[in-house]
C-alpha atoms as a PDB file:
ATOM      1  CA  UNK A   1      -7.607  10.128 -20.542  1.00  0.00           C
ATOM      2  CA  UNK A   2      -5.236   9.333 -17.436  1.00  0.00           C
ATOM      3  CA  UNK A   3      -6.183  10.996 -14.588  1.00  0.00           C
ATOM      4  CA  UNK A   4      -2.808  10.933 -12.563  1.00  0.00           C
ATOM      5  CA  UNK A   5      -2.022  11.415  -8.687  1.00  0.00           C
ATOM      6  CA  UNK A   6       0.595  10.879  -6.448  1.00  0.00           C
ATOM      7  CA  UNK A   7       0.806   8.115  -4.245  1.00  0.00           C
ATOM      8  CA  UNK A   8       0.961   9.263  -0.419  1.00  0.00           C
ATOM      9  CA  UNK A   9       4.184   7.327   0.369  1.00  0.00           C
ATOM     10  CA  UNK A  10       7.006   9.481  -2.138  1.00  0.00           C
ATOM     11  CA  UNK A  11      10.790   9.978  -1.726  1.00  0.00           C
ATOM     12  CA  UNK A  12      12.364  13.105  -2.679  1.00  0.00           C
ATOM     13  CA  UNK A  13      10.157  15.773  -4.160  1.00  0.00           C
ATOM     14  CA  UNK A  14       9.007  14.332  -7.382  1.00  0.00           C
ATOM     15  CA  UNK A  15       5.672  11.622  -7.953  1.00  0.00           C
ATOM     16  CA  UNK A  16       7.357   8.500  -9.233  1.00  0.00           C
ATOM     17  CA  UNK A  17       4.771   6.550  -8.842  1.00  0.00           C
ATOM     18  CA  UNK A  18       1.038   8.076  -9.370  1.00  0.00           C
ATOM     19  CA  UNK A  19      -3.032   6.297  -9.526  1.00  0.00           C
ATOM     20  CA  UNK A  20      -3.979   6.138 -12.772  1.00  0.00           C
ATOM     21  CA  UNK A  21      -8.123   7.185 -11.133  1.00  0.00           C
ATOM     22  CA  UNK A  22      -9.420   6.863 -14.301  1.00  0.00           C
ATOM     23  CA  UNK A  23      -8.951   3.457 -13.810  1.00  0.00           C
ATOM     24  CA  UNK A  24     -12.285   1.488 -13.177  1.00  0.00           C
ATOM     25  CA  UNK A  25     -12.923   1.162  -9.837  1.00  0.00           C
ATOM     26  CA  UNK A  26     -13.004  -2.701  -9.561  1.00  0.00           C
ATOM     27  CA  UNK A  27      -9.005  -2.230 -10.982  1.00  0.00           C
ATOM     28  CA  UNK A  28      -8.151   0.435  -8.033  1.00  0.00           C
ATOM     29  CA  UNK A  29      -9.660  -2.176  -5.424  1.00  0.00           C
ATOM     30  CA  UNK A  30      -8.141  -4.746  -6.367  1.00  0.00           C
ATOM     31  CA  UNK A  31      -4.679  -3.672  -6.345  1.00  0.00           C
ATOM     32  CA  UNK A  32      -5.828  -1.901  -2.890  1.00  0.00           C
ATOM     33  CA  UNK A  33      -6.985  -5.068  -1.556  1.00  0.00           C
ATOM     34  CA  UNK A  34      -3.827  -6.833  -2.776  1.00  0.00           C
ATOM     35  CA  UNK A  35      -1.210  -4.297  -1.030  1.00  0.00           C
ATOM     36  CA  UNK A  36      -3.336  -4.672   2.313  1.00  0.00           C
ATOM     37  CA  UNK A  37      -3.344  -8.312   2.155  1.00  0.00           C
ATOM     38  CA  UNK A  38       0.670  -8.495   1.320  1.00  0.00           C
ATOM     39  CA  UNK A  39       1.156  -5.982   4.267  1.00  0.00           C
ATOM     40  CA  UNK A  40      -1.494  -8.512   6.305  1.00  0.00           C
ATOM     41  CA  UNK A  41       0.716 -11.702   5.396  1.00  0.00           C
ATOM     42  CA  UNK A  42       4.088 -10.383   6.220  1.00  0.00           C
ATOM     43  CA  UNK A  43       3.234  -9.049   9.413  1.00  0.00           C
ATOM     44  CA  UNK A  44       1.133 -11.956  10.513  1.00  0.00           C
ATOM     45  CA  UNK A  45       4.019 -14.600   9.259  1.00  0.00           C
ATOM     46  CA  UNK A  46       6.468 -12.571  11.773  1.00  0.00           C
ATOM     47  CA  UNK A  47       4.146 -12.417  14.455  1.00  0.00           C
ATOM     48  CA  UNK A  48       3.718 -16.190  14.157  1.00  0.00           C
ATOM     49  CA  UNK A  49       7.501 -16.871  14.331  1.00  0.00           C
ATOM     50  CA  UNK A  50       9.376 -18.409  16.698  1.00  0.00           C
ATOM     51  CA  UNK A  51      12.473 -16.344  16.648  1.00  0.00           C
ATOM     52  CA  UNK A  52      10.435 -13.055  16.232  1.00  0.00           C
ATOM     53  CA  UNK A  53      10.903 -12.012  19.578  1.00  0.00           C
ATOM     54  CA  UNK A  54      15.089 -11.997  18.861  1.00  0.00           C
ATOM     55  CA  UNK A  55      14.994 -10.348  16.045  1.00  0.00           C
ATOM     56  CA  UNK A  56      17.740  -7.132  15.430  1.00  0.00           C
ATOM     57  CA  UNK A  57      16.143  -3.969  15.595  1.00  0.00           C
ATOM     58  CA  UNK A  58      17.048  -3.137  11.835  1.00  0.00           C
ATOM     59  CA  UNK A  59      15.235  -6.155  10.996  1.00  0.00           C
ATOM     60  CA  UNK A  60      12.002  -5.246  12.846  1.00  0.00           C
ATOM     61  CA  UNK A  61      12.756  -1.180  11.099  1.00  0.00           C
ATOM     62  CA  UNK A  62      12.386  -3.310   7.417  1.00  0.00           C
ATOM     63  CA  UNK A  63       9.471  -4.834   8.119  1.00  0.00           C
ATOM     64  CA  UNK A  64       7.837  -1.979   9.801  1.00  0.00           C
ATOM     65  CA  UNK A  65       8.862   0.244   6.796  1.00  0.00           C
ATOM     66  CA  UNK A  66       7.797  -2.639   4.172  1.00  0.00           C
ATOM     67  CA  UNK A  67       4.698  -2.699   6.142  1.00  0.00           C
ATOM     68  CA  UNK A  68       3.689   1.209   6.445  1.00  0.00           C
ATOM     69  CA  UNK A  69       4.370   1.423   1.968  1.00  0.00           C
ATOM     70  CA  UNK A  70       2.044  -0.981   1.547  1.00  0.00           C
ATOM     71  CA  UNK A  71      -0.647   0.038   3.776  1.00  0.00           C
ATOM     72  CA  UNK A  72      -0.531   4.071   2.302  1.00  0.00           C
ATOM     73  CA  UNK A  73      -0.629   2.783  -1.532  1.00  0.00           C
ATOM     74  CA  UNK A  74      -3.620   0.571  -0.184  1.00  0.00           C
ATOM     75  CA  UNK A  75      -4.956   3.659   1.653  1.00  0.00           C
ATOM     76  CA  UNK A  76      -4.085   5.528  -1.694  1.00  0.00           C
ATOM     77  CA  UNK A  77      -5.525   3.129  -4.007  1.00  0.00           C
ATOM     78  CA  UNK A  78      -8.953   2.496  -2.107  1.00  0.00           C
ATOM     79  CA  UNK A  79      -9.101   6.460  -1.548  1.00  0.00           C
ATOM     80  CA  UNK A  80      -9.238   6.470  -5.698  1.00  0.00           C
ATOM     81  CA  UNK A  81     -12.083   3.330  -5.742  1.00  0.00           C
ATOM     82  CA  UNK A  82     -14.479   5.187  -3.528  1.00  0.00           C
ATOM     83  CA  UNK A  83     -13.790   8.381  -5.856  1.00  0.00           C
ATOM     84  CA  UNK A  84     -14.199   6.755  -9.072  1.00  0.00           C
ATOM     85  CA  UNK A  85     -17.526   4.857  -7.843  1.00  0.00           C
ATOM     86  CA  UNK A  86     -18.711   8.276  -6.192  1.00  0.00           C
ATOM     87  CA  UNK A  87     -18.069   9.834  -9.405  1.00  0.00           C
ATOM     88  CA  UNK A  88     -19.533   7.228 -11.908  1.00  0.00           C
END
């Protein structure tokens, strides 16, 4: 039976997207580990660019933003690992 929560990182006052925690908790860490390593890569291919230091502000904002969703649902998704493991 799904044991839904809402992800930290929400728009408007409804959960559209929610942790399944009864999910194993190999599942929850691995999508966890994923996000943080997307969020990792992004952010470590714009540090290592040449033209990083020129870019527009709105430009750094996306990344920033990109950045900061990826490393809640990580924060989210590990949260629900250490909970499942705790709890199995």
């Amino acid at each position: 039976m799904p044991q839904l929560s809402p992800m930290t990182y929400q728009l408007g006052e409804e959960p559209a997207l929610v942790i399944d925690e009864a999910c194993s908790a190999d599942a929850l860490y691995d999508n966890a580990e994923a996000r943080l390593e997307a969020a990792r890569g992004m952010l470590e291919t714009i540090a290592s660019l040449q033209v990083a230091t020129s870019l527009q502000h709105h430009d750094l904002a996306n990344v920033a933003q990109a950045a900061q969703i990826l490393a809640a649902d990580a924060a989210d998704l590990f949260r629900a690992s250490h909970h499942r493991r705790d709890a199995s």
